[in-house]
C-alpha atoms as a PDB file:
ATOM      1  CA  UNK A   1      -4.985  -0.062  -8.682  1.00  0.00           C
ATOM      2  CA  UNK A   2      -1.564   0.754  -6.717  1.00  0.00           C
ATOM      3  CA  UNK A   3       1.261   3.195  -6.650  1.00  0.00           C
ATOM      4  CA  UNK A   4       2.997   1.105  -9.746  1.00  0.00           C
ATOM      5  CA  UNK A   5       0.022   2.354 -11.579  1.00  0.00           C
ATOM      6  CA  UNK A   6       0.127   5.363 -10.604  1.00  0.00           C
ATOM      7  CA  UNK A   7       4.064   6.054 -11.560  1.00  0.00           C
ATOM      8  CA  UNK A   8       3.520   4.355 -15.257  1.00  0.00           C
ATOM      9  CA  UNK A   9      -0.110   4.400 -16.369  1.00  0.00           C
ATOM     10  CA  UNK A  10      -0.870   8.347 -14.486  1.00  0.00           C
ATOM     11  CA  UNK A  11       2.955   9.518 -14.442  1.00  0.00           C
ATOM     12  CA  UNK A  12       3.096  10.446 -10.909  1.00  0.00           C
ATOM     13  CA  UNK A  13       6.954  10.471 -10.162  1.00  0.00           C
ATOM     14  CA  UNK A  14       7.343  12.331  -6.590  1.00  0.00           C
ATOM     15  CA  UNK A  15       6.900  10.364  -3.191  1.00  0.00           C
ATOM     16  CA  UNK A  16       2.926  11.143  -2.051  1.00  0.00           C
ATOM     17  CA  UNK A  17       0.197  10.472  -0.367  1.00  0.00           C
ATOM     18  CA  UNK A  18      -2.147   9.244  -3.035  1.00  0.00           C
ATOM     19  CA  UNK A  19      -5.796   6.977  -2.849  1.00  0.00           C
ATOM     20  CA  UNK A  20      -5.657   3.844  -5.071  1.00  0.00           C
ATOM     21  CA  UNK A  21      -8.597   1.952  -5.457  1.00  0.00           C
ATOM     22  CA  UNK A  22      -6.824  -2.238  -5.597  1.00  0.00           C
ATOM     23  CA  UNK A  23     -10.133  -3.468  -6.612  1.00  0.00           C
ATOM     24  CA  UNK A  24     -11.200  -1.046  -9.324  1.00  0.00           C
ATOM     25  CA  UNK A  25     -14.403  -1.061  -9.259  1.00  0.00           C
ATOM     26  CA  UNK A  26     -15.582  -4.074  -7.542  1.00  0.00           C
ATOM     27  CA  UNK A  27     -16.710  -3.869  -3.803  1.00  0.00           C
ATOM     28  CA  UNK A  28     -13.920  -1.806  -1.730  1.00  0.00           C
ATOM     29  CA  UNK A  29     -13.085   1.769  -1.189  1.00  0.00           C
ATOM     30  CA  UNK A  30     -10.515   3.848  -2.533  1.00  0.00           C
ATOM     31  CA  UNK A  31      -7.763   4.176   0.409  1.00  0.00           C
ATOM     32  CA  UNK A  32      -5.045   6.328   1.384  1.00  0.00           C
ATOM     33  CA  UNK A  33      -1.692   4.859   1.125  1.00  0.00           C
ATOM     34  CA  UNK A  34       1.795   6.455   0.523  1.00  0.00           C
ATOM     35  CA  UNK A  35       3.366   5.830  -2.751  1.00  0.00           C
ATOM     36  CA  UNK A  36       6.967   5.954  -2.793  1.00  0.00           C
ATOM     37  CA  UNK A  37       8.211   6.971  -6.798  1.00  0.00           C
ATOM     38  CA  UNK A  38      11.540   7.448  -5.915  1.00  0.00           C
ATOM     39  CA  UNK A  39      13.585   4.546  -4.347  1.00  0.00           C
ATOM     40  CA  UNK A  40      13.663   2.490  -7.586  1.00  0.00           C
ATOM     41  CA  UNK A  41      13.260   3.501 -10.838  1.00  0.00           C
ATOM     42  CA  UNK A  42      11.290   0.483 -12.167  1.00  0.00           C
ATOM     43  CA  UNK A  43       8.813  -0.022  -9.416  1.00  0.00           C
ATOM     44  CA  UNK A  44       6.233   2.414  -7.613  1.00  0.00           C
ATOM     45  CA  UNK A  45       5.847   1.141  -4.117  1.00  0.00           C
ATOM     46  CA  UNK A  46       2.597   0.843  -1.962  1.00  0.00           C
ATOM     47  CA  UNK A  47       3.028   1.307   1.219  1.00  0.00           C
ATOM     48  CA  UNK A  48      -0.009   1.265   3.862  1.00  0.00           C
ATOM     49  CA  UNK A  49       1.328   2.120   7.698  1.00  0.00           C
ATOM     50  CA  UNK A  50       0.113   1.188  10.455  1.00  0.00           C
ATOM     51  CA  UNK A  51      -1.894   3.412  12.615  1.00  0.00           C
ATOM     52  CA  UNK A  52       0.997   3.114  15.534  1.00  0.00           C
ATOM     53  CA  UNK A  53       4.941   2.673  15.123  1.00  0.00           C
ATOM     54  CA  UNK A  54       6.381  -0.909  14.608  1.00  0.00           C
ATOM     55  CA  UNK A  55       9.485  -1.186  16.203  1.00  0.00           C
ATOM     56  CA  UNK A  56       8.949  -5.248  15.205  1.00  0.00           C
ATOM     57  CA  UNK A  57       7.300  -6.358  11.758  1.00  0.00           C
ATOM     58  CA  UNK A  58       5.207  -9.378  12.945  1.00  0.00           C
ATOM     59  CA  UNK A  59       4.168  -7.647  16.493  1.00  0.00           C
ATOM     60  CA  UNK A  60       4.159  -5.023  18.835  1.00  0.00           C
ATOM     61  CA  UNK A  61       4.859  -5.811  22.255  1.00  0.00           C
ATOM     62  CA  UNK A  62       3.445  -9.171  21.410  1.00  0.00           C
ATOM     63  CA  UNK A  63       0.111  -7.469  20.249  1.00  0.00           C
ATOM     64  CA  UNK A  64      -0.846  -7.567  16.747  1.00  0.00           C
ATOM     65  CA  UNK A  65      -0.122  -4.778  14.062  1.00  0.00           C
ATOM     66  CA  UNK A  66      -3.395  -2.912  13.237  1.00  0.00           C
ATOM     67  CA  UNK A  67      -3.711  -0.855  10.346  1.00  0.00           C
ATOM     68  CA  UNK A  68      -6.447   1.560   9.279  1.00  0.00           C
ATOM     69  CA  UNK A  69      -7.269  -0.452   6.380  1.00  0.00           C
ATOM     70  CA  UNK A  70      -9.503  -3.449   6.580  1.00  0.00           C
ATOM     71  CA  UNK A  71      -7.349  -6.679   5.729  1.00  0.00           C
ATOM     72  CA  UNK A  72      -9.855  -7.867   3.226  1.00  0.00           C
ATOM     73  CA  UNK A  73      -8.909  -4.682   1.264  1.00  0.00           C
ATOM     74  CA  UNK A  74      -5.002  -5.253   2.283  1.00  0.00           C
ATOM     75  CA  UNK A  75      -5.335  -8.947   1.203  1.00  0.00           C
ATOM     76  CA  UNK A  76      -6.815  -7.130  -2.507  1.00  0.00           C
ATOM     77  CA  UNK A  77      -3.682  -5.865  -3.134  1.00  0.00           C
ATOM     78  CA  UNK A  78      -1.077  -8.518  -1.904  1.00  0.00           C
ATOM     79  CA  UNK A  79      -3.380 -10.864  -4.149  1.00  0.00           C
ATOM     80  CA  UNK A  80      -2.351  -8.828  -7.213  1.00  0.00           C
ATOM     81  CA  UNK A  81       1.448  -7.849  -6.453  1.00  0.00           C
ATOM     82  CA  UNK A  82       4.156  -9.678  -7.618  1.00  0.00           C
ATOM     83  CA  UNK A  83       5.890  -8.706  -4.435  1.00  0.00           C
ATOM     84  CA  UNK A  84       5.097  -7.974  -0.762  1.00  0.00           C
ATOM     85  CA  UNK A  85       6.907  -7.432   2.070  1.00  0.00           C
ATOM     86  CA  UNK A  86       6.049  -6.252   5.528  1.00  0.00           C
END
């Protein structure tokens, strides 16, 4: 489901690139993302970059951030985290 998972259900406990399926088995992909173990001991973070640096979280140069991940499969995830941030 996500890197939280992943660190308590699967006992992955070093920072990697892992692929977490946010819909189990419904309609979307498994996806790369990088899951951060480390930073805090009661949380595994998801993180999905973009496919560019952001030097700004809402924009780039004014243009919008795109990420390599479809935002109907982005959405998936914010939908079941207790917390987001970008």
């Amino acid at each position: 489901k996500d890197c939280h998972e992943a660190k308590f259900k699967y006992n992955i406990k070093t920072n990697t690139p892992l692929y977490v399926d946010f819909d189990g088995v419904g309609v979307y992909p498994p996806v790369l993302v990088y899951c951060d173990m480390q930073s805090y001991t009661h949380v595994g973070i998801t993180n999905i970059p973009p496919n560019r640096p952001v030097i700004v979280p809402a924009s780039v140069n004014g243009k919008q951030i795109i990420y390599n991940i479809e935002l109907a499969i982005i959405q998936t995830l914010i939908d079941g985290s207790i917390f987001c941030s970008q």
